[in-house]
C-alpha atoms as a PDB file:
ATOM      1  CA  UNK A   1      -8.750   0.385 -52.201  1.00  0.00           C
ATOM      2  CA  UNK A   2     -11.655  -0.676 -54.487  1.00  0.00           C
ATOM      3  CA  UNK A   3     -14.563   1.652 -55.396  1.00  0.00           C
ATOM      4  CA  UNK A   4     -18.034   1.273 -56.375  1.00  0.00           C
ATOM      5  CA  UNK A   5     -18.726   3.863 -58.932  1.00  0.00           C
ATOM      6  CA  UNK A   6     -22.730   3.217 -59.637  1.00  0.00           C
ATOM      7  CA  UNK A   7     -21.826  -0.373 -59.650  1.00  0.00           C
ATOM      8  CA  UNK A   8     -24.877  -2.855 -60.443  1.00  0.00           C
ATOM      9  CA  UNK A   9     -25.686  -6.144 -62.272  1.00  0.00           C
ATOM     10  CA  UNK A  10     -29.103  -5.778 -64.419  1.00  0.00           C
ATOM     11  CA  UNK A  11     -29.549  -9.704 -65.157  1.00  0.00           C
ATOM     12  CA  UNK A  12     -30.363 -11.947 -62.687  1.00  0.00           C
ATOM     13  CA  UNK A  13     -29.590 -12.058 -60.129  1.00  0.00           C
ATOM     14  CA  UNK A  14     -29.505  -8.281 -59.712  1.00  0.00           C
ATOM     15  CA  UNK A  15     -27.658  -5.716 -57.671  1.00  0.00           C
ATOM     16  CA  UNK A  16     -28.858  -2.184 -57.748  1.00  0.00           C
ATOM     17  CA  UNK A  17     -26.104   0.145 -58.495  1.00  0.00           C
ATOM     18  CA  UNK A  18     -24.243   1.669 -55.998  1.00  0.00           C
ATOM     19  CA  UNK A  19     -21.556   3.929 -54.559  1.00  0.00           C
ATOM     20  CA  UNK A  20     -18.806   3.348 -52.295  1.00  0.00           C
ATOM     21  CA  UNK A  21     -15.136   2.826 -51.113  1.00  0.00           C
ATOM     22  CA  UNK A  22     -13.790  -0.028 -49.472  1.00  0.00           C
ATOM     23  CA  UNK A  23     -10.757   0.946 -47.288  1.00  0.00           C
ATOM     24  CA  UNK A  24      -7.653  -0.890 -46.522  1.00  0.00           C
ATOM     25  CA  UNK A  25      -7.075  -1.691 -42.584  1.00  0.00           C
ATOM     26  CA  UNK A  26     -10.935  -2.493 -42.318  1.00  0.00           C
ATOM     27  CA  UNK A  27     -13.471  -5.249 -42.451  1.00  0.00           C
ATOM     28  CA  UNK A  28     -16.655  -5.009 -43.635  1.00  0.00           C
ATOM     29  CA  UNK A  29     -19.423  -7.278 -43.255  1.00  0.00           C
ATOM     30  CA  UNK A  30     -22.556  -7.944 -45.515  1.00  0.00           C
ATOM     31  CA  UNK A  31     -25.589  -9.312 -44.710  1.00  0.00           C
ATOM     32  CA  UNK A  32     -29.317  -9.393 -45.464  1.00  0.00           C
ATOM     33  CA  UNK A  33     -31.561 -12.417 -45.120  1.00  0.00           C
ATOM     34  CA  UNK A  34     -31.781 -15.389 -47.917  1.00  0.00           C
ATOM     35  CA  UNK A  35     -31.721 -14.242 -51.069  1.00  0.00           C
ATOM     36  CA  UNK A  36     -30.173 -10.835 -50.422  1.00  0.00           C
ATOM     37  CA  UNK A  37     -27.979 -10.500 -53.031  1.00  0.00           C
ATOM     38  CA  UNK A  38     -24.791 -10.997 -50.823  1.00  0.00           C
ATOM     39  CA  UNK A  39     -22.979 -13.718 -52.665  1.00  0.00           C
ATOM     40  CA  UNK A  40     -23.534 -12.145 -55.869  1.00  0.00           C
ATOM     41  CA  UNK A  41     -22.442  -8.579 -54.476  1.00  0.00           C
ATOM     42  CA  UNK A  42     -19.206  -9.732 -53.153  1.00  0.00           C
ATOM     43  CA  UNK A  43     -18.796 -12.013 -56.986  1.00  0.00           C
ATOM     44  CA  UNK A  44     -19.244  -8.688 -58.573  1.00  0.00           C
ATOM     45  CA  UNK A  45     -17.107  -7.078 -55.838  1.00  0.00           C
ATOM     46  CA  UNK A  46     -14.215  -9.595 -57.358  1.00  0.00           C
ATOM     47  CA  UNK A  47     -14.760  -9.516 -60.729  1.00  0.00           C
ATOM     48  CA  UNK A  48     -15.565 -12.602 -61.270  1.00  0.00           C
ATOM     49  CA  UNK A  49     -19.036 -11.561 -62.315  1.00  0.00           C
ATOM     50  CA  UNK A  50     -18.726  -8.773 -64.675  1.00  0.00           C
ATOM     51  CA  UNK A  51     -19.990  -4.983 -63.773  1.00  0.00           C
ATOM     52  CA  UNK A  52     -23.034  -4.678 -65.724  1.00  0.00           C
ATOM     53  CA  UNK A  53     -23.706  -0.833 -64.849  1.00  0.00           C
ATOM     54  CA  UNK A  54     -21.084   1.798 -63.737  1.00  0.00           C
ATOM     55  CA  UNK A  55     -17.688   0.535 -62.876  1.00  0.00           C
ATOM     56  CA  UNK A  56     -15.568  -0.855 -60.264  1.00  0.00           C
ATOM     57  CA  UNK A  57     -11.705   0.684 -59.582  1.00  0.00           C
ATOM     58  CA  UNK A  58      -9.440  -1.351 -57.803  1.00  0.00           C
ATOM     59  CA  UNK A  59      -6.411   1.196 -57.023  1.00  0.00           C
ATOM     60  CA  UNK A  60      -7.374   3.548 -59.084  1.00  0.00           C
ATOM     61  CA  UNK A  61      -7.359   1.577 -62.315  1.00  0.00           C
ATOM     62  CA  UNK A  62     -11.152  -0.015 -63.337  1.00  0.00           C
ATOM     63  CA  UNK A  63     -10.813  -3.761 -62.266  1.00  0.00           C
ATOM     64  CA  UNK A  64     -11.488  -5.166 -65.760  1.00  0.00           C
ATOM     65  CA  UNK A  65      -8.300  -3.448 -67.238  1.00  0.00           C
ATOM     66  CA  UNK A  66      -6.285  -5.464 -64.586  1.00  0.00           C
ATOM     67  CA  UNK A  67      -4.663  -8.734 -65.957  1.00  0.00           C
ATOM     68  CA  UNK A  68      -5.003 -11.319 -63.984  1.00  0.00           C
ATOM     69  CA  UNK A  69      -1.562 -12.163 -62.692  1.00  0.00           C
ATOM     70  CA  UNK A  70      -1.409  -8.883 -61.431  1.00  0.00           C
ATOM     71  CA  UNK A  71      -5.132  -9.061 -59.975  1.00  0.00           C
ATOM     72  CA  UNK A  72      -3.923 -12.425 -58.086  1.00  0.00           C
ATOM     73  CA  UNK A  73      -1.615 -10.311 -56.210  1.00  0.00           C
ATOM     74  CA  UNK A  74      -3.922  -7.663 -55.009  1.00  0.00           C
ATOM     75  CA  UNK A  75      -7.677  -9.281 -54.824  1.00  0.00           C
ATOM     76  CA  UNK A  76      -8.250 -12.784 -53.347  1.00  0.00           C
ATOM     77  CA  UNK A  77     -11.898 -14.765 -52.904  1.00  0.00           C
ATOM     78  CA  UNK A  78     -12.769 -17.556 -50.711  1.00  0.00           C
ATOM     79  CA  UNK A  79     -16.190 -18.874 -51.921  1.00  0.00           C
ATOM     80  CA  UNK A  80     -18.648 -20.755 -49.975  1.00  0.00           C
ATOM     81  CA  UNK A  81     -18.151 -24.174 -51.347  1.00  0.00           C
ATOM     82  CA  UNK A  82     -14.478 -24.063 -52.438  1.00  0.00           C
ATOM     83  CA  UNK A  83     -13.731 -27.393 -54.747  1.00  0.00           C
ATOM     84  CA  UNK A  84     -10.758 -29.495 -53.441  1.00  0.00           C
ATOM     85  CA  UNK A  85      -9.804 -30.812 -56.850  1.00  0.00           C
ATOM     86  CA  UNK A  86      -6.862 -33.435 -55.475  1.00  0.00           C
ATOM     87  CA  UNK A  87      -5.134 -35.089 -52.295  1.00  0.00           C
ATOM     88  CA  UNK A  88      -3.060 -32.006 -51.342  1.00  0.00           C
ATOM     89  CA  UNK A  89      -1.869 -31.516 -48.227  1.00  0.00           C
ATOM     90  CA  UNK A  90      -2.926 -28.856 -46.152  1.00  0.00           C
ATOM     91  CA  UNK A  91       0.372 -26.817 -46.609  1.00  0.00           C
ATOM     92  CA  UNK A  92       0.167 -27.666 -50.253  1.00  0.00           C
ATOM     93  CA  UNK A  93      -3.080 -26.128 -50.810  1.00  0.00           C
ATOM     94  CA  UNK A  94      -2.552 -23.139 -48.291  1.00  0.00           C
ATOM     95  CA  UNK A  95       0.278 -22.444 -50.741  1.00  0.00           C
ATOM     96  CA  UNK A  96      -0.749 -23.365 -54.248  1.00  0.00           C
ATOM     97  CA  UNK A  97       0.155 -20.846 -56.928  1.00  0.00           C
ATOM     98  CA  UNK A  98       1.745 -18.461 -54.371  1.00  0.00           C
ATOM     99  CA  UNK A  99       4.924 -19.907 -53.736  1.00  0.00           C
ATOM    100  CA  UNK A 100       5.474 -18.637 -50.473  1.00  0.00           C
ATOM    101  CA  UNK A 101       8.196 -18.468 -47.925  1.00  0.00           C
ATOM    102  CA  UNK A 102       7.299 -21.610 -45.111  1.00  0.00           C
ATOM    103  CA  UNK A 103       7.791 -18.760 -42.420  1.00  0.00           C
ATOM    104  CA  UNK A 104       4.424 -17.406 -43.897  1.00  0.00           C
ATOM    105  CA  UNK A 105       2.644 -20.539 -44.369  1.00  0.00           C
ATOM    106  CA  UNK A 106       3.190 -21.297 -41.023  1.00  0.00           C
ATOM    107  CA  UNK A 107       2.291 -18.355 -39.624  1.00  0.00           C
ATOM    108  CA  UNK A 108      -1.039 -18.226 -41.163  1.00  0.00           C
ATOM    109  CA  UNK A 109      -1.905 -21.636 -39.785  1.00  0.00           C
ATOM    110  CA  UNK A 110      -0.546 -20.936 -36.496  1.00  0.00           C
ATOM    111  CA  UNK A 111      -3.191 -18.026 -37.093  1.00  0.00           C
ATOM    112  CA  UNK A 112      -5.953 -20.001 -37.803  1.00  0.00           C
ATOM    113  CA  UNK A 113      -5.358 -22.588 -35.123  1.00  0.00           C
ATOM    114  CA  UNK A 114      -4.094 -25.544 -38.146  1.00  0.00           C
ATOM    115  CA  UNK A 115      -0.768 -25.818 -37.289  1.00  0.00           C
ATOM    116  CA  UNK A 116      -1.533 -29.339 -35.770  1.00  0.00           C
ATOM    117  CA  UNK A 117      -3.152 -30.165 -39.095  1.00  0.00           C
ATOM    118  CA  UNK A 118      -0.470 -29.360 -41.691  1.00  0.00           C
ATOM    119  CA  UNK A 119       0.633 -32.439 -42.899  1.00  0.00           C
ATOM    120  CA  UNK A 120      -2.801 -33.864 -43.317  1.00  0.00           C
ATOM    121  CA  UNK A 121      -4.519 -34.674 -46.317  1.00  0.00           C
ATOM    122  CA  UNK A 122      -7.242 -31.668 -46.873  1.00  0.00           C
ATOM    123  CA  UNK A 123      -9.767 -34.860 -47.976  1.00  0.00           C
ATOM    124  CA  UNK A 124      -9.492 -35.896 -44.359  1.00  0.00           C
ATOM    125  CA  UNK A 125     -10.146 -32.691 -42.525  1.00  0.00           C
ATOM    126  CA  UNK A 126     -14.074 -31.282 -41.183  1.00  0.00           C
ATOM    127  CA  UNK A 127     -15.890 -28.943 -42.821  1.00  0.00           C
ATOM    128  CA  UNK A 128     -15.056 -26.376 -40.413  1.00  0.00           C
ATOM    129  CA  UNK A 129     -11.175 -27.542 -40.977  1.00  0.00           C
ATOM    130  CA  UNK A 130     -11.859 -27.275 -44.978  1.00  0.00           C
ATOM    131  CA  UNK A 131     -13.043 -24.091 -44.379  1.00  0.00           C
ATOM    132  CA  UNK A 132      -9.946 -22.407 -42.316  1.00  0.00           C
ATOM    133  CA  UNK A 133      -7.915 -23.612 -44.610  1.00  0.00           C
ATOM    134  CA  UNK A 134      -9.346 -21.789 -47.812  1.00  0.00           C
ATOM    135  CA  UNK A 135      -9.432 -18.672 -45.404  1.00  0.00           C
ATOM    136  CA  UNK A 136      -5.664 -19.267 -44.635  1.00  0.00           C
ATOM    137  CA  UNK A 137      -4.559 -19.469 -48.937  1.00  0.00           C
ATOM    138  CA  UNK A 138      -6.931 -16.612 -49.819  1.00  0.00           C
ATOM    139  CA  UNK A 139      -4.778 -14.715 -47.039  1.00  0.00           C
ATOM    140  CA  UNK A 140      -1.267 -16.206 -48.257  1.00  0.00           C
ATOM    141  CA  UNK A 141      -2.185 -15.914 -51.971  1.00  0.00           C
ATOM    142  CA  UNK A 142      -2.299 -12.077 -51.403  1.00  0.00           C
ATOM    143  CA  UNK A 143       0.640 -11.447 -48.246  1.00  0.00           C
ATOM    144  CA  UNK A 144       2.883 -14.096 -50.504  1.00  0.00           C
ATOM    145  CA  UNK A 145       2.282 -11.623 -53.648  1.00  0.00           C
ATOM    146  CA  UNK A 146       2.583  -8.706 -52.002  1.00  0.00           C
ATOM    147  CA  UNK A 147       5.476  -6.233 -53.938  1.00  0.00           C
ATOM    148  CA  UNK A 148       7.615  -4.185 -52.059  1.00  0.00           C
ATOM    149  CA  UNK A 149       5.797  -0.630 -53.249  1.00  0.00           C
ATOM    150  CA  UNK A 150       2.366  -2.092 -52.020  1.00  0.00           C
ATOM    151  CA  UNK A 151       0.887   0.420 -49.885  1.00  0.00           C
ATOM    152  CA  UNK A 152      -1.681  -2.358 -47.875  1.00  0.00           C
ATOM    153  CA  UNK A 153      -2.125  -5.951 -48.363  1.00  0.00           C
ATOM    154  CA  UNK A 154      -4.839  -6.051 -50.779  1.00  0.00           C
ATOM    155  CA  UNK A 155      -8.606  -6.883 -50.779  1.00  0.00           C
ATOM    156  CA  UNK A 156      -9.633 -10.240 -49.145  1.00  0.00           C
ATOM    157  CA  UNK A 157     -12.638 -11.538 -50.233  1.00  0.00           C
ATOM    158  CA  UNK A 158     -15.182 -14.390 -47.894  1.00  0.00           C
ATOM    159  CA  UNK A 159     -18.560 -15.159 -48.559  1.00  0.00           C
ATOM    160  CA  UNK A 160     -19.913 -16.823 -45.009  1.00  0.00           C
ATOM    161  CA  UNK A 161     -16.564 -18.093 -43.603  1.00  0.00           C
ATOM    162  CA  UNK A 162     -17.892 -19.024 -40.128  1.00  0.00           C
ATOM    163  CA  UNK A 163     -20.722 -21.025 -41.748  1.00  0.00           C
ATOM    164  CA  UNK A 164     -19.395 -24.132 -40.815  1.00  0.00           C
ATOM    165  CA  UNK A 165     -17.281 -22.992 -37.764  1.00  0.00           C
ATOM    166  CA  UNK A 166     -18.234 -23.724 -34.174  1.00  0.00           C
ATOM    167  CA  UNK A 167     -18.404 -20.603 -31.904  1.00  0.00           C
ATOM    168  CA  UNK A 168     -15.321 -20.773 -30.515  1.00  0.00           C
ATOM    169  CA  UNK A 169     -13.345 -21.122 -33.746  1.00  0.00           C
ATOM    170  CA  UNK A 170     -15.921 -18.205 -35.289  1.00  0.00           C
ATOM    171  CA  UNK A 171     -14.460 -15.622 -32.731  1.00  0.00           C
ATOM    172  CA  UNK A 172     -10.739 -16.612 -33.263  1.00  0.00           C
ATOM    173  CA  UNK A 173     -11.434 -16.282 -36.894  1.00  0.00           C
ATOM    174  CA  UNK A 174     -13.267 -13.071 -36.595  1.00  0.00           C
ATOM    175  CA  UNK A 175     -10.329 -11.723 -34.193  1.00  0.00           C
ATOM    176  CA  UNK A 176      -7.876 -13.072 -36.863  1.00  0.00           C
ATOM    177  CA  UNK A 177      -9.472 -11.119 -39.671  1.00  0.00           C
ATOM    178  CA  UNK A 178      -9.369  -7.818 -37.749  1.00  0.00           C
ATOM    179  CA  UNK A 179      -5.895  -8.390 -36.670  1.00  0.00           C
ATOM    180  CA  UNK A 180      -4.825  -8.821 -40.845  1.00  0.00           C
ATOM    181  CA  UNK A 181      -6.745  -5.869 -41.626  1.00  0.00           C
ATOM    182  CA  UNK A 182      -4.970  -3.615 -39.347  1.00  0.00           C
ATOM    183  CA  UNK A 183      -1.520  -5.345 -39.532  1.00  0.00           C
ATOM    184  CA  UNK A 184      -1.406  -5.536 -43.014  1.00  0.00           C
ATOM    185  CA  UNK A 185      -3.689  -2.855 -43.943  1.00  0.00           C
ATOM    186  CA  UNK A 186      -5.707  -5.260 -45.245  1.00  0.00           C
ATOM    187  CA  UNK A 187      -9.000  -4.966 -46.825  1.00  0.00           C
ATOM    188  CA  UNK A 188     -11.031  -7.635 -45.402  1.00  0.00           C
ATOM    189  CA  UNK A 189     -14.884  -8.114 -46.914  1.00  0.00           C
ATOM    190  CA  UNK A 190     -16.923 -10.703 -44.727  1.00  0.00           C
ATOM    191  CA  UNK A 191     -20.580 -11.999 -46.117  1.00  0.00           C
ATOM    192  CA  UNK A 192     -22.094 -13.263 -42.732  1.00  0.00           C
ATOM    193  CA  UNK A 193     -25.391 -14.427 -41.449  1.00  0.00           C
ATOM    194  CA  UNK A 194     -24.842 -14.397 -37.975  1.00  0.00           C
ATOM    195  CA  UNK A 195     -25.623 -10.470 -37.064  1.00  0.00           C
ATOM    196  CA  UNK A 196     -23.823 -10.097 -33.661  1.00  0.00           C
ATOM    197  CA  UNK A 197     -20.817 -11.600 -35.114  1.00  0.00           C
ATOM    198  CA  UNK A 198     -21.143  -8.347 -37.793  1.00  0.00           C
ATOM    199  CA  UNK A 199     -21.835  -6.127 -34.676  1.00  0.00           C
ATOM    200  CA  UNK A 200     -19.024  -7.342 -32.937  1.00  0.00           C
ATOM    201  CA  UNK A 201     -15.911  -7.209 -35.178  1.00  0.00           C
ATOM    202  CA  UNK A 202     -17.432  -5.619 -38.348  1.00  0.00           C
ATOM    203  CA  UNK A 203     -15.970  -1.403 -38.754  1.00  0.00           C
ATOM    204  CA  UNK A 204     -18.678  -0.889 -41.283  1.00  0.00           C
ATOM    205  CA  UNK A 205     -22.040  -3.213 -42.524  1.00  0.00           C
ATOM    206  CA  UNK A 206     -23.674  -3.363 -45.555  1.00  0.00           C
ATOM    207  CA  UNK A 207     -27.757  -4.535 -45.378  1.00  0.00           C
ATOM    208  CA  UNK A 208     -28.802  -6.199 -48.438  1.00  0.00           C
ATOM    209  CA  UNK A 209     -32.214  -6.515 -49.314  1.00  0.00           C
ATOM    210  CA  UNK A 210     -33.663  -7.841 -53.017  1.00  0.00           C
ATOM    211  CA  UNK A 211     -30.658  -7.000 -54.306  1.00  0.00           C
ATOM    212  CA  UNK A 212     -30.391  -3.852 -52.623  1.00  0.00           C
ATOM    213  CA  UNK A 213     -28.178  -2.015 -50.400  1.00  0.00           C
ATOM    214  CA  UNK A 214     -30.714  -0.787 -47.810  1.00  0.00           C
ATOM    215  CA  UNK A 215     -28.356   0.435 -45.025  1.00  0.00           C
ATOM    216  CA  UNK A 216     -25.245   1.024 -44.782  1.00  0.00           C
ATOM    217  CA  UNK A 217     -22.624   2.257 -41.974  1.00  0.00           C
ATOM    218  CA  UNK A 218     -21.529   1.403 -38.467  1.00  0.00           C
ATOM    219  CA  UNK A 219     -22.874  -1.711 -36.892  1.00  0.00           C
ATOM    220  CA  UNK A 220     -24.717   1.062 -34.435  1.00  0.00           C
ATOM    221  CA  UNK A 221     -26.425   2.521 -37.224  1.00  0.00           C
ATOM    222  CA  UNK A 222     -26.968  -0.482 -39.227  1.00  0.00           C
ATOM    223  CA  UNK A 223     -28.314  -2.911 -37.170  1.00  0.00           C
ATOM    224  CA  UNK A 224     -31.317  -1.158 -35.180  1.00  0.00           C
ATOM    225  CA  UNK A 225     -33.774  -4.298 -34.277  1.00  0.00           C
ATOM    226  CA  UNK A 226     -36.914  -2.398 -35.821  1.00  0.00           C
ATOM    227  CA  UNK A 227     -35.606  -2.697 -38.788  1.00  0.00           C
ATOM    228  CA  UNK A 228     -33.761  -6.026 -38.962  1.00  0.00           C
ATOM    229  CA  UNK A 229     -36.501  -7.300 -37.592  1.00  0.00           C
ATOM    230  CA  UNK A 230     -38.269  -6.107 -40.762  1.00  0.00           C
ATOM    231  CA  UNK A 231     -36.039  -7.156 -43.382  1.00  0.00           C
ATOM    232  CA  UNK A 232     -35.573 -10.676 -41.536  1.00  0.00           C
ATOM    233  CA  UNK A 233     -39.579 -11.063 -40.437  1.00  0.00           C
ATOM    234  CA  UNK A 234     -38.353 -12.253 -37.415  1.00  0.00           C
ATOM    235  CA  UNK A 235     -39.483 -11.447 -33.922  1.00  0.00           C
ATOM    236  CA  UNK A 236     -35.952 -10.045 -31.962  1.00  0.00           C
ATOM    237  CA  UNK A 237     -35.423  -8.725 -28.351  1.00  0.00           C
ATOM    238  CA  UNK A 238     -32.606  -6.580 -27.608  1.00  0.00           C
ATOM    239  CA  UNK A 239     -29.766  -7.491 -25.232  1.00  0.00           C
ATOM    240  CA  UNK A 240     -28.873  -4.122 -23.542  1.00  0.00           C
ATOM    241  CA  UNK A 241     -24.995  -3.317 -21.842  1.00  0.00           C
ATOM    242  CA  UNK A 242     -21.797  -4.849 -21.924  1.00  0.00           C
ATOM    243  CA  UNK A 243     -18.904  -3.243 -23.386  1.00  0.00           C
ATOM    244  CA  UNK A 244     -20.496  -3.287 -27.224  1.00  0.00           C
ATOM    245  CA  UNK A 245     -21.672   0.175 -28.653  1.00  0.00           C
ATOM    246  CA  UNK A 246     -24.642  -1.847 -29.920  1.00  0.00           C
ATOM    247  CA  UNK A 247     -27.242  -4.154 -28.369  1.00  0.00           C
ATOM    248  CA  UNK A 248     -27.365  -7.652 -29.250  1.00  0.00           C
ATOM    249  CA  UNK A 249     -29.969  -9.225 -31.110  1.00  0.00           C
ATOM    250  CA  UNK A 250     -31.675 -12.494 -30.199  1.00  0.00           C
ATOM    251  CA  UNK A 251     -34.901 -14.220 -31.108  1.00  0.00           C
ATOM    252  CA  UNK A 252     -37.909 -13.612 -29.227  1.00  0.00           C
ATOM    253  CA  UNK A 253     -39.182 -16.885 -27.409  1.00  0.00           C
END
């Protein structure tokens, strides 16, 4: 479980302090239009970017007192432009610095629908391929690490990992994500752009505006058109019914 105790950045770019818990067993999206604050949120959320107000507690214990080693096995990021570095293959990378079991590296990519691509050079893969794959180690760097006194699987980390996915691999990811969380009481934190994608598989969502948390809650009480519309100065129409608690949003013609 991590928690936001005042939490903020005061250089730029800045994040307004703030309180909160994120839970194992759900995901949680962020998003907020360019510019947000979403990318740096979620590298403060890590620790890669240093707390600059209040403090953040991952398992009770404030996340800068954790060593790394020990972080690796409890916190894992997948950035938005992940660099490949050398000609690994894919089940080479999926499993670099974990040292997994097979059985779970081939789970995963039978998760992720990249079991036909495991012997390929990640080099020679699509961006959307590329980008399944990083998804796939974050996930194995933290269910490979996992002890046996572990009470959930840890806090996985994406900033926009349907970005370069078409829409049929977004959903399978999206599914896959909630399935982790509630299998392996993961906590799974999702920057997204794509609202209805939030709306559909998100528990909770997080608003950012200017480096602000401006709403914050279910995807019912988060994203009301009025005031997406706002923050996003874009002209929406709602999409009524179905079996979502929420309307969809689309763009007005």
């Amino acid at each position: 479980m991590l928690t936001l105790h005042q939490a903020g950045l005061t250089t730029t770019p800045t994040i307004t302090p703030l309180d909160a818990t994120i839970r194992p067993g759900e995901l949680l999206a962020i998003v907020g239009p360019n510019g947000a604050g979403k990318s740096t949120l979620i590298s403060m959320l890590s620790g890669f970017r240093a707390c600059e107000q209040g403090e953040l507690h991952l398992d009770g214990k404030p996340l800068r007192e954790w060593p790394i080693t020990e972080l690796a096995s409890r916190r894992a990021l997948v950035a938005q432009q992940e660099p490949l570095g050398f000609d690994w293959q894919v089940t080479e990378l999926v499993s670099l610095g974990s040292n997994p079991e097979q059985s779970l590296v081939a789970e995963l990519l039978d998760d992720l629908d990249l079991t036909h691509l495991a012997r390929r050079s990640v080099l020679s893969l699509s961006g959307g391929e590329r980008q399944r794959v990083m998804v796939a180690r974050g996930a194995c760097q933290l269910l490979s690490r996992r002890s046996s006194t572990a009470k959930d699987g840890g806090l996985l980390l994406l900033d926009e990992p349907t970005s370069a996915l078409d829409i049929g691999q977004q959903q399978r990811l999206m599914r896959q994500l909630r399935t982790w969380a509630i299998q392996h009481r993961m906590a799974v934190v999702c920057v997204l752009h794509d609202l209805n994608l939030a709306g559909t598989y998100a528990d909770r969502v997080w608003l950012m505006h200017q480096g602000e948390r401006i709403k914050h809650g279910t995807p019912a009480q988060v994203l009301n058109p009025t005031l997406i519309a706002d923050i996003y100065a874009a002209e929406l129409q709602r999409i009524e019914g179905g079996v979502l608690s929420h309307p969809l949003l689309a763009l007005a013609p």
